[in-house]
Protein backbone atom coordinates (compact mmCIF):
# COMPACT_ATOMS: atom_id res chain seq x y z
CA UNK A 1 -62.55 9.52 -44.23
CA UNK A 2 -61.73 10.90 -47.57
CA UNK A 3 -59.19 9.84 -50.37
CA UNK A 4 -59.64 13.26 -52.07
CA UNK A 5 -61.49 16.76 -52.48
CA UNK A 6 -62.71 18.45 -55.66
CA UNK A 7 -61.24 21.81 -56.61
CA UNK A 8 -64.23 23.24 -56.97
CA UNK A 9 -64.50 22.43 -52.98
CA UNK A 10 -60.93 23.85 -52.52
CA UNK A 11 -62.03 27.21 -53.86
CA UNK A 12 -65.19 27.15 -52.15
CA UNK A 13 -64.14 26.68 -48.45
CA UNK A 14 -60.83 28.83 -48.77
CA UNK A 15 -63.08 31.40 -49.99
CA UNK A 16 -61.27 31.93 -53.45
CA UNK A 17 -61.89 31.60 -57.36
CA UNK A 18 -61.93 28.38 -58.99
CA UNK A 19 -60.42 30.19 -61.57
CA UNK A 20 -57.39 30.73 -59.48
CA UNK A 21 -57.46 27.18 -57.48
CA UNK A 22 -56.88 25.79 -61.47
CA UNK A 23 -54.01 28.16 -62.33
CA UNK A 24 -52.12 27.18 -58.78
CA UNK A 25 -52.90 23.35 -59.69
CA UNK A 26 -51.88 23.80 -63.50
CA UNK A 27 -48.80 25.77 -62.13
CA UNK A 28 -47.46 22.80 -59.51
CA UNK A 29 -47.89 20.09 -62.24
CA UNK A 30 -45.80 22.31 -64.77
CA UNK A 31 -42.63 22.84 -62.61
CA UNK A 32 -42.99 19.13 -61.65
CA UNK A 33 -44.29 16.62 -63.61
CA UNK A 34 -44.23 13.55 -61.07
CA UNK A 35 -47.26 16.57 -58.90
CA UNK A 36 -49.47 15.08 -61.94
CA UNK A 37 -50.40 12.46 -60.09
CA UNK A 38 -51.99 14.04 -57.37
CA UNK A 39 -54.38 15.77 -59.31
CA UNK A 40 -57.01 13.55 -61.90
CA UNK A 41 -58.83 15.70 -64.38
CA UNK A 42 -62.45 15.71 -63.88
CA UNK A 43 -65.39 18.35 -64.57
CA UNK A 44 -68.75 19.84 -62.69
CA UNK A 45 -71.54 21.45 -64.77
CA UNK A 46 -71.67 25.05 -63.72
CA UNK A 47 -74.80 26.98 -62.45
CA UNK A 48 -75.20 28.09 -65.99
CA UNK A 49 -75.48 24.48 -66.76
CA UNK A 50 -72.12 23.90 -68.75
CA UNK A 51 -69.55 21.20 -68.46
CA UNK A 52 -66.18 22.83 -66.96
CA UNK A 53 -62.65 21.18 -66.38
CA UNK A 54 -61.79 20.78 -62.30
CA UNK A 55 -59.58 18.37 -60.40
CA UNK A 56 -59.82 15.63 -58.30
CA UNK A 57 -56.92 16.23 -55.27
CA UNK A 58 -55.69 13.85 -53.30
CA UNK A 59 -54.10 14.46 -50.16
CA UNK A 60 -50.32 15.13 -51.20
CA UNK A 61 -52.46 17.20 -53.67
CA UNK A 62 -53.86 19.34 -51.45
CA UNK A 63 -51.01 19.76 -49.23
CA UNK A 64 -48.41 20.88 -51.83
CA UNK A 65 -51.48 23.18 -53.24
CA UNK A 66 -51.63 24.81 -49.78
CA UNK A 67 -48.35 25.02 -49.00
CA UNK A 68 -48.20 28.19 -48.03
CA UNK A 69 -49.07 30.97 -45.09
CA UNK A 70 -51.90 32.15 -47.64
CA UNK A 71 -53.39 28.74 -46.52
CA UNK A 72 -51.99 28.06 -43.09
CA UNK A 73 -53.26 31.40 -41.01
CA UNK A 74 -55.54 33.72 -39.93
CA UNK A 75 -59.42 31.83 -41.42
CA UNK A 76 -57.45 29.78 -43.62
CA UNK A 77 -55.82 27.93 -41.02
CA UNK A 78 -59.20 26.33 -39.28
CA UNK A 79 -60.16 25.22 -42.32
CA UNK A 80 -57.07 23.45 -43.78
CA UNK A 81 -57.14 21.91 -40.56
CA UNK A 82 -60.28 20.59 -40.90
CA UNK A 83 -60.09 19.40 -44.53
CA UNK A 84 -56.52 17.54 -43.14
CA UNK A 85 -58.88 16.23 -40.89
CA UNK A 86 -61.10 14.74 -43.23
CA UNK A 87 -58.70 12.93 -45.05
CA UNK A 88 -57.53 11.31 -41.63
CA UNK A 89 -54.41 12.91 -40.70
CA UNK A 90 -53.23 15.59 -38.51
CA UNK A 91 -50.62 18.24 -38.77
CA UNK A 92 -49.64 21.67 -37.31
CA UNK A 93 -50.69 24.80 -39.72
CA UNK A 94 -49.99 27.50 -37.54
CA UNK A 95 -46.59 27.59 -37.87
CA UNK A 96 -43.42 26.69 -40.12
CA UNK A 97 -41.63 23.89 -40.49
CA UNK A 98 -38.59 25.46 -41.66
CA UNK A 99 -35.65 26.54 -38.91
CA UNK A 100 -33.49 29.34 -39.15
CA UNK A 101 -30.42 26.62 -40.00
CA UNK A 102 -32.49 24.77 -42.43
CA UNK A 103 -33.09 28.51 -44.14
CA UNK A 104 -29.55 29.05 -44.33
CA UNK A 105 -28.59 25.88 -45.91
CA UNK A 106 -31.43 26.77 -48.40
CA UNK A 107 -29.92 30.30 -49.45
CA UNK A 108 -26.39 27.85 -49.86
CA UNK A 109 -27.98 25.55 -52.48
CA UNK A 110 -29.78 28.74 -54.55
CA UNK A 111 -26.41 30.52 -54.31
CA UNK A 112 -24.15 27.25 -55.44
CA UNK A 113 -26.86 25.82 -57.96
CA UNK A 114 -28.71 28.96 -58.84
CA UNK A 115 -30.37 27.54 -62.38
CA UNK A 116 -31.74 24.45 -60.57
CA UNK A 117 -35.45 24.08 -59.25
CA UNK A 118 -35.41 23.90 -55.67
CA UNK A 119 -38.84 22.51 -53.99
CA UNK A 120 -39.08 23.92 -49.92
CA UNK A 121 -41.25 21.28 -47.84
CA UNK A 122 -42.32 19.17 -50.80
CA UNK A 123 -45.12 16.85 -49.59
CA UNK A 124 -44.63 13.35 -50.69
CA UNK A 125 -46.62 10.20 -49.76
CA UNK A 126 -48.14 11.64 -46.67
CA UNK A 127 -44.73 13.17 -45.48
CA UNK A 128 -42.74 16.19 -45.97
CA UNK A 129 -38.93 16.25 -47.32
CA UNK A 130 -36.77 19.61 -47.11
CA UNK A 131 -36.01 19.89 -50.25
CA UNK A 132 -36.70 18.56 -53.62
CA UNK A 133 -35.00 19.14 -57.21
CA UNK A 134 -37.26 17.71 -59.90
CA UNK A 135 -34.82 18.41 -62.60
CA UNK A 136 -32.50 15.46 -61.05
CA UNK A 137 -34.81 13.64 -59.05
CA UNK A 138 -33.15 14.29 -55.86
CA UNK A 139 -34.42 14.90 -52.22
CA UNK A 140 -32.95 16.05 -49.81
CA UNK A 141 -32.84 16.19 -46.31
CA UNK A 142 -31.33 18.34 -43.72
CA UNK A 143 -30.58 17.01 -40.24
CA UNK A 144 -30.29 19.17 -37.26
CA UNK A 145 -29.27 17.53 -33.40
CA UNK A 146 -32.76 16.10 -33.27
CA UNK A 147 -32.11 13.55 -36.12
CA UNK A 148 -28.66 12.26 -34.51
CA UNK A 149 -29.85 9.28 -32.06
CA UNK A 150 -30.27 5.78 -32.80
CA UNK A 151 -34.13 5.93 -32.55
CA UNK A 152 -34.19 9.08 -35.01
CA UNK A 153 -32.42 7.59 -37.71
CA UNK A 154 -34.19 4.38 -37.76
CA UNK A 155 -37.31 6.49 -37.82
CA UNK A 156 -36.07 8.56 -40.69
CA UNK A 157 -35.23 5.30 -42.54
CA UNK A 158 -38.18 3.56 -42.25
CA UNK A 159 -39.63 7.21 -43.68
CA UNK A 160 -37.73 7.05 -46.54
CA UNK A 161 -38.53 3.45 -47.45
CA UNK A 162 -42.21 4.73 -47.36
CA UNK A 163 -41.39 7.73 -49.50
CA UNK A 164 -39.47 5.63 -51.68
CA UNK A 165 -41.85 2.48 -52.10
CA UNK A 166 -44.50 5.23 -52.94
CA UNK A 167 -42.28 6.86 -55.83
CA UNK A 168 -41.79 3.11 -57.03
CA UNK A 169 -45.31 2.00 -57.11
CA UNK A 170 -46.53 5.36 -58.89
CA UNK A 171 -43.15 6.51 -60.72
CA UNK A 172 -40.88 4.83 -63.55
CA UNK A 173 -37.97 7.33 -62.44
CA UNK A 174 -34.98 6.78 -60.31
CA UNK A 175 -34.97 8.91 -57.56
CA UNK A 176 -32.14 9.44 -54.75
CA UNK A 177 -32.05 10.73 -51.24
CA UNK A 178 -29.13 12.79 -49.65
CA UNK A 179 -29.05 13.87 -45.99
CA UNK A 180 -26.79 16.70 -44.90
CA UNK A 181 -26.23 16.99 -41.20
CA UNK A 182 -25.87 20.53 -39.72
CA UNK A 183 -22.46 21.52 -39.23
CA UNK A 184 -21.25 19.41 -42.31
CA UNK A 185 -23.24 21.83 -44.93
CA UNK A 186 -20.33 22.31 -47.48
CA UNK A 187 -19.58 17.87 -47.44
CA UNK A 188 -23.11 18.04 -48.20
CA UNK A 189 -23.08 20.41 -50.77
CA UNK A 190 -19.94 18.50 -52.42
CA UNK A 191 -22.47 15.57 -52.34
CA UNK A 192 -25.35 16.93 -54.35
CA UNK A 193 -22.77 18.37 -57.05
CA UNK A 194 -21.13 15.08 -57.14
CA UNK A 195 -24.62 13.60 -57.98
CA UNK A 196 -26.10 16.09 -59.93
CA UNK A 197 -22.60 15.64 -61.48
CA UNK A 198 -23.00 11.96 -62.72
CA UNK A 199 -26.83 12.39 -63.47
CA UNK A 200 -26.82 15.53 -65.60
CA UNK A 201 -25.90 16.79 -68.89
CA UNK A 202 -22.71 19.51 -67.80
CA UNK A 203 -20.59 18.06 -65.31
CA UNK A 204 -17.95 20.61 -65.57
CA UNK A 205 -20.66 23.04 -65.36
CA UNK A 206 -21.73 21.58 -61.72
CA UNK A 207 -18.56 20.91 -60.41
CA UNK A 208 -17.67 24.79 -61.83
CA UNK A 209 -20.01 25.76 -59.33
CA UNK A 210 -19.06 24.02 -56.57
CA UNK A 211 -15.82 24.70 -56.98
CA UNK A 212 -16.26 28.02 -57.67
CA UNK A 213 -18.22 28.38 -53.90
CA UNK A 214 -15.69 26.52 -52.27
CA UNK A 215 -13.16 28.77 -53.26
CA UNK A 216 -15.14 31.39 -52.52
CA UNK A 217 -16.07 30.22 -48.51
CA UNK A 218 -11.88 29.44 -48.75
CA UNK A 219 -11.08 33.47 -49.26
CA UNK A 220 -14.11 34.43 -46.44
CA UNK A 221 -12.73 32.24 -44.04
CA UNK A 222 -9.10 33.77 -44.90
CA UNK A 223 -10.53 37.29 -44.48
CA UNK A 224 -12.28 36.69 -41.09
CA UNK A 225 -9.46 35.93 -39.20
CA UNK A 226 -7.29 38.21 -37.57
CA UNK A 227 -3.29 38.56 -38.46
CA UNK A 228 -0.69 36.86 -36.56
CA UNK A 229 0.77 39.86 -35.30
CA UNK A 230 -3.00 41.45 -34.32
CA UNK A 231 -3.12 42.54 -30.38
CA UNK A 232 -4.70 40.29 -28.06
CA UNK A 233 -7.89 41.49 -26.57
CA UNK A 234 -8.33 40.14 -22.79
CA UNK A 235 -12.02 40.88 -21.54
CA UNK A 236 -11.19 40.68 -17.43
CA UNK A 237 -14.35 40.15 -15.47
């Protein structure tokens, strides 16, 4: 079992440029600073016998690096299999996480807090969280009918302790978790503005938005439904 793989490995078994392994690493750890720790600097000596930089990745490394269907089909997927293999766990590649409600919910946030870094599937301590926004420190989880039972929720707390013991140990930051069940989207919503809200810099600014969406989801709603004095249609089987 392995605690890490080199990028120079990475490259070599995805069949890609080290070159462009570096940039996707260098990438992650500039839109979110806490990613830093899943990747050590190190360096290899090159065939032309020169010392060059690479990376040391760990395994919530190399999951957020190939965190996407680049890496999770056709000959990719085999081989991110395998390498998950290696490092002792197991997971599905061959298909999304993501649901159709959990995408919708998504396109909510970008429309309500559309200057604000939104992380898909971020890959934290060995698990995966819906969403992330490293600007505030926040995840965020959406729960669809499969989360509601007793047994679910205790699961998805003792997850959470994980996640959050990990961020402790490794992280001076304060970080905060917010579920959102389906069908109670725009409480949820409120929610993150509200914290954003008491964490940020503009708190008029966030509650602007929300506000401004609410209003807007008001006027929709007002559209969509049909007059008082609008015929009644009777479909007779």
């Amino acid at each position: 079992m392995r605690n890490s793989i080199c990028s120079t490995e990475v490259a070599s078994r995805f069949n890609r440029t080290h070159r462009h392994v570096l940039r996707d690493i260098r990438k992650l750890i500039n839109e979110d600073w806490n990613a830093r720790a899943f990747f050590s600097d190190s360096e290899y000596t090159s065939q032309q016998n020169k010392k060059l930089q690479c990376y040391d990745v760990t395994f919530s490394g190399f999951s957020l690096l190939t965190d996407t269907w680049g890496f999770s089909r056709g000959e990719s997927a085999p081989v991110k299999a395998a390498i998950i293999g290696e490092f002792g766990e197991s997971c599905v590649v061959l298909s999304s996480a993501r649901t159709r409600r959990e995408d919708c919910f998504y396109d909510m946030l970008t429309e309500v807090f559309p200057f604000t870094k939104i992380f898909r599937q971020y890959h934290i301590a060995g698990y995966r969280v819906d969403f992330y926004m490293p600007e505030h420190f926040l995840f965020i989880e959406f729960d669809e009918e499969q989360h509601f039972s007793d047994k679910a929720r205790k699961n998805d707390e003792e997850r959470w302790s994980s996640i959050k013991s990990f961020l402790t140990d490794n992280f001076d930051d304060k970080v905060e978790l917010i579920r959102v069940d389906v069908g109670n989207e725009l409480r949820g919503i409120g929610a993150i503005a509200g914290y954003m809200a008491m964490t940020g810099l503009n708190a008029t600014h966030v509650t602007g938005l929300y506000d401004s969406y609410k209003s807007k989801l008001q006027v929709e709603d007002r559209v969509s439904e049909p007059p008082e004095d609008a015929p009644l249609l009777l479909n007779f089987k």
